[in-house]
Protein backbone atom coordinates (compact mmCIF):
# COMPACT_ATOMS: atom_id res chain seq x y z
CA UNK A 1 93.23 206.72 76.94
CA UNK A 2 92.38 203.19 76.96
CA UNK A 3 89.57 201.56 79.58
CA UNK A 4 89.42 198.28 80.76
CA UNK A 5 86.41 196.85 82.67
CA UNK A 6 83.16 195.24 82.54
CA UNK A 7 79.86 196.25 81.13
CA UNK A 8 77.16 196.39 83.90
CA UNK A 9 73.82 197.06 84.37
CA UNK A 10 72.80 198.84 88.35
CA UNK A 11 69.83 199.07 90.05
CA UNK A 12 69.54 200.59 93.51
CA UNK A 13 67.39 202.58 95.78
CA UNK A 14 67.95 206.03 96.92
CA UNK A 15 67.53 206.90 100.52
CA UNK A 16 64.07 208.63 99.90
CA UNK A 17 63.09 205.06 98.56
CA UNK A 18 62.37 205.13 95.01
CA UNK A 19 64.07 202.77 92.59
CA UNK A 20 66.26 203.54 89.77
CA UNK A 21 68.36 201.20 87.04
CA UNK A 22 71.00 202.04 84.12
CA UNK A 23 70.91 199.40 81.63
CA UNK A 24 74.09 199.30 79.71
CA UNK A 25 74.02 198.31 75.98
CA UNK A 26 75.22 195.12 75.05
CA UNK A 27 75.04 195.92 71.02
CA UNK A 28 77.53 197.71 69.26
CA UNK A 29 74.77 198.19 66.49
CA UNK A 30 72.35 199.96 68.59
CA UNK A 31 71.72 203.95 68.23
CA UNK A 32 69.55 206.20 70.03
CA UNK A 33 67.85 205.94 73.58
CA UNK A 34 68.92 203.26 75.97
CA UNK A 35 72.19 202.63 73.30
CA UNK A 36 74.46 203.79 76.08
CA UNK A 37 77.75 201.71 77.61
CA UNK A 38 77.90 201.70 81.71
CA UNK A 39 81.04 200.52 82.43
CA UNK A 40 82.64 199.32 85.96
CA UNK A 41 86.28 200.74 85.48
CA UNK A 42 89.10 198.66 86.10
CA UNK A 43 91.92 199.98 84.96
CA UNK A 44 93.39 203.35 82.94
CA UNK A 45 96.55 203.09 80.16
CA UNK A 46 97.28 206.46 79.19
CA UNK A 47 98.41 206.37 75.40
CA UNK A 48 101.21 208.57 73.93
């Protein structure tokens, strides 16, 4: 399976008001905590 998209980073509110974020990596170097992708799907190719 192949993804294509964006990387993005979200910050929002849920409804009992506290805050939250997701920072998505922008390093392909980077290991460990916070060395995570978020992606915003755009599209799926299936592969054979």
């Amino acid at each position: 399976m192949r993804l294509k998209g964006y990387l993005v980073n979200l910050d929002g509110s849920k409804p009992d008001g506290t805050t939250f974020y997701w920072n998505s990596s922008t390093t392909r170097s980077d290991s460990g905590a916070h060395s995570c992708e978020v992606i915003y799907v755009t599209g799926v190719e299936w592969l054979d």
